[in-house]
C-alpha atoms as a PDB file:
ATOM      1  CA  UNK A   1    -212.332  30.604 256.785  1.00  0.00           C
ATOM      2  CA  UNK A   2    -210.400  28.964 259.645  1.00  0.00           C
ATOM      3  CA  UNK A   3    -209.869  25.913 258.138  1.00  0.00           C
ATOM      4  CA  UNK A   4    -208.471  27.416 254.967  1.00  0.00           C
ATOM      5  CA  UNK A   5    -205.333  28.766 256.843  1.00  0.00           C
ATOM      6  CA  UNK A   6    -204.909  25.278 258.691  1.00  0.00           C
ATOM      7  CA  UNK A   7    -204.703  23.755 255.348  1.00  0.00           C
ATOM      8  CA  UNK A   8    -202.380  26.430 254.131  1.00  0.00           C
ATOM      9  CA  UNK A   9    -200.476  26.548 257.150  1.00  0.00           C
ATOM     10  CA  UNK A  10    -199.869  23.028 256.863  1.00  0.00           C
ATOM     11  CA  UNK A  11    -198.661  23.126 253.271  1.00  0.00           C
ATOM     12  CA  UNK A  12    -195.919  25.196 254.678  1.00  0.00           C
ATOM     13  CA  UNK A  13    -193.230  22.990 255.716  1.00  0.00           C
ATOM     14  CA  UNK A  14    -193.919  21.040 252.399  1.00  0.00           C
ATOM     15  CA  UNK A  15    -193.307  24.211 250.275  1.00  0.00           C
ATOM     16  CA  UNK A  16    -190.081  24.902 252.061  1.00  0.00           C
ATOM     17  CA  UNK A  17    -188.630  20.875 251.352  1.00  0.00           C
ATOM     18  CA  UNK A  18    -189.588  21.256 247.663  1.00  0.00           C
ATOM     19  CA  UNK A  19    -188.120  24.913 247.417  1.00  0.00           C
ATOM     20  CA  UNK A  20    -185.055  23.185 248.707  1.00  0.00           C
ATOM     21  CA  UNK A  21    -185.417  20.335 246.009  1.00  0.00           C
ATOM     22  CA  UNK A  22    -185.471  22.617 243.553  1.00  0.00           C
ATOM     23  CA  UNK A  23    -182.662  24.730 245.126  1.00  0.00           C
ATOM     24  CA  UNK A  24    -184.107  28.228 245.269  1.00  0.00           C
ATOM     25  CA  UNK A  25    -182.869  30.168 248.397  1.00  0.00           C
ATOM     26  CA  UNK A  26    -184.769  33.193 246.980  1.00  0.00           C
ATOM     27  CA  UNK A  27    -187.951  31.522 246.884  1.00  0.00           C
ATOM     28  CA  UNK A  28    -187.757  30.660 250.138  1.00  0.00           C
ATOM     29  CA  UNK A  29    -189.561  33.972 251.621  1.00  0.00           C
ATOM     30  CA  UNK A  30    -192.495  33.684 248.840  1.00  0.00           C
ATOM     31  CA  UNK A  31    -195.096  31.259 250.961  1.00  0.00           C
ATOM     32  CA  UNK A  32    -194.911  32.941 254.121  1.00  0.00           C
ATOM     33  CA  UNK A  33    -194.970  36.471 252.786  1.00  0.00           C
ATOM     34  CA  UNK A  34    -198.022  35.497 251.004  1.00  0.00           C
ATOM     35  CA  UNK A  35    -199.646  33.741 254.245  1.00  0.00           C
ATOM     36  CA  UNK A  36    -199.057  36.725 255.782  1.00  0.00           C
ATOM     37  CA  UNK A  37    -200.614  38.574 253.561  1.00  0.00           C
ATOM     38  CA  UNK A  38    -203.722  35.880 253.380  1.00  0.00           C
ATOM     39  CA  UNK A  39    -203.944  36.046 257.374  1.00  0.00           C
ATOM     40  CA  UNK A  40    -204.131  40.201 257.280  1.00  0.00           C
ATOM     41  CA  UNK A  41    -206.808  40.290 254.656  1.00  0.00           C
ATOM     42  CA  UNK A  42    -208.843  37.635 257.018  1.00  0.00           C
ATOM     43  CA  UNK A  43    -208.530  39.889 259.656  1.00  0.00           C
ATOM     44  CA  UNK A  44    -209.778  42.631 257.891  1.00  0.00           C
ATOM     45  CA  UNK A  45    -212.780  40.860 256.305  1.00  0.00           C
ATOM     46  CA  UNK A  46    -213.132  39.050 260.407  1.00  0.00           C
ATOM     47  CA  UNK A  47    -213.024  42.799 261.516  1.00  0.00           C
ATOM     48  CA  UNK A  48    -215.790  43.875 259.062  1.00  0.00           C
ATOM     49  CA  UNK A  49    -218.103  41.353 260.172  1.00  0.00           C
ATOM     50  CA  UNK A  50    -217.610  42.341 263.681  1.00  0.00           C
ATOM     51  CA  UNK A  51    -219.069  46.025 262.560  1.00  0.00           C
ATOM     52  CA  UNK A  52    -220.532  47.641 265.788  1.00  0.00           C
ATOM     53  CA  UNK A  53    -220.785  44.903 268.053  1.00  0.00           C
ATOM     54  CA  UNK A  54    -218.963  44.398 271.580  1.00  0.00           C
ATOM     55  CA  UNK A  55    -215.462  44.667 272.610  1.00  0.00           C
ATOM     56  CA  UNK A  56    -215.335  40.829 273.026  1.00  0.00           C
ATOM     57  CA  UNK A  57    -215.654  40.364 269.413  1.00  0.00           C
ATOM     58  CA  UNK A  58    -212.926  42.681 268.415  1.00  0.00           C
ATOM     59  CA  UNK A  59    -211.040  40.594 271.070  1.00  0.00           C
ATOM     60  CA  UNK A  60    -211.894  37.351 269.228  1.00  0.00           C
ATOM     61  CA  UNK A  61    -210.499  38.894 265.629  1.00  0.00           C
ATOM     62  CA  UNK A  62    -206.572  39.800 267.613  1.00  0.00           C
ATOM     63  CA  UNK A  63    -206.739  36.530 269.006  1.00  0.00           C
ATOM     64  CA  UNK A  64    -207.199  34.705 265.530  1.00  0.00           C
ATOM     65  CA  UNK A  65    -204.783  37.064 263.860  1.00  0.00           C
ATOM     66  CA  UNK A  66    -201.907  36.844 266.881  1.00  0.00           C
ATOM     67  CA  UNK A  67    -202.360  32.860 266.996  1.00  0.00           C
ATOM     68  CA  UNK A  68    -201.744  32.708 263.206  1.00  0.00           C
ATOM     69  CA  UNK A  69    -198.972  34.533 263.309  1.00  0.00           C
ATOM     70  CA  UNK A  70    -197.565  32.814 265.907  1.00  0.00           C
ATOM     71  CA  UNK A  71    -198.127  29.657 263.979  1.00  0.00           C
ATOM     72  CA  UNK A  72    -196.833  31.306 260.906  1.00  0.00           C
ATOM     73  CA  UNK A  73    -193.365  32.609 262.816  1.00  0.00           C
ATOM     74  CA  UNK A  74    -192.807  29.216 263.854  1.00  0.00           C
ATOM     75  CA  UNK A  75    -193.383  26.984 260.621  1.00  0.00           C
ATOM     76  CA  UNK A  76    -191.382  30.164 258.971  1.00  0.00           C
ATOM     77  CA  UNK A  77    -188.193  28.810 261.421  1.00  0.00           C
ATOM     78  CA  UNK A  78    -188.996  25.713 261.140  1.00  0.00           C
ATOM     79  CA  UNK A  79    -188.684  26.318 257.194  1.00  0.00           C
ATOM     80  CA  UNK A  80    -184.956  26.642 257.041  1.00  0.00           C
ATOM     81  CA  UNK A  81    -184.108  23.321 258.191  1.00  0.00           C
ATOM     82  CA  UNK A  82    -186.310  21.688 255.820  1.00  0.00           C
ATOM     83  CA  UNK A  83    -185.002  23.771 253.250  1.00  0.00           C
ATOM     84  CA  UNK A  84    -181.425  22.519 253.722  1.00  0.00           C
ATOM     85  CA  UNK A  85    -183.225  18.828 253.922  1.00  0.00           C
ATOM     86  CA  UNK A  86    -184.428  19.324 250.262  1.00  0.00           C
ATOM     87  CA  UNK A  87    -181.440  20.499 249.577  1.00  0.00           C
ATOM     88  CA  UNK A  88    -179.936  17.389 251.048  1.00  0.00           C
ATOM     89  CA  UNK A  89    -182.980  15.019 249.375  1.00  0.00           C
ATOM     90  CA  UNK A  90    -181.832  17.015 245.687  1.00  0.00           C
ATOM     91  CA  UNK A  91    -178.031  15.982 246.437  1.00  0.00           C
ATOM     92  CA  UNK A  92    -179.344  12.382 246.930  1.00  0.00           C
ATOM     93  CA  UNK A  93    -181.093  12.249 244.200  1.00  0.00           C
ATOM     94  CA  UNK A  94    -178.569  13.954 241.593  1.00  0.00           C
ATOM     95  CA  UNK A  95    -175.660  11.671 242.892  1.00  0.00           C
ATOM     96  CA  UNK A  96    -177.229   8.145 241.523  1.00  0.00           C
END
């Protein structure tokens, strides 16, 4: 399960430079809202597992879900500059 949202987390900044190639500002919301959506169902299923059992392990499931998000927030900022670079990168490639 955790390496499925690295992978997907990764993919990120990639979505955001080809979103920009293909000049769709809308768009541009779609991959994180759907992360976030991925991330929140993981915590749920994370949370089931955890059933009955101690405090620590409830602890463990906020700490996976917080650090995601954190790393979500900040490839989600880090999204509108490689946007603009696709953006940029479709220019390029539309001038020659």
């Amino acid at each position: 399960m955790f390496h499925i949202t690295r992978r997907i987390l990764a993919a990120l900044p990639l979505a955001s430079v080809m979103i920009g190639l293909a000049d769709q500002p809308a768009m541009l919301v779609l991959p994180p809202s759907l992360t976030a959506g991925l991330l929140l169902l993981r915590d749920r299923q994370i949370r089931r597992r955890v059933g009955l059992a101690a405090w620590p392990s409830d602890g463990f499931a906020r700490h996976v879900l917080v650090d995601d998000l954190g790393r979500l927030a900040c490839l989600t900022l880090l999204g509108l500059p490689l946007f603009f670079l696709g953006i940029l990168l479709r220019g390029a490639l539309t001038a020659t």
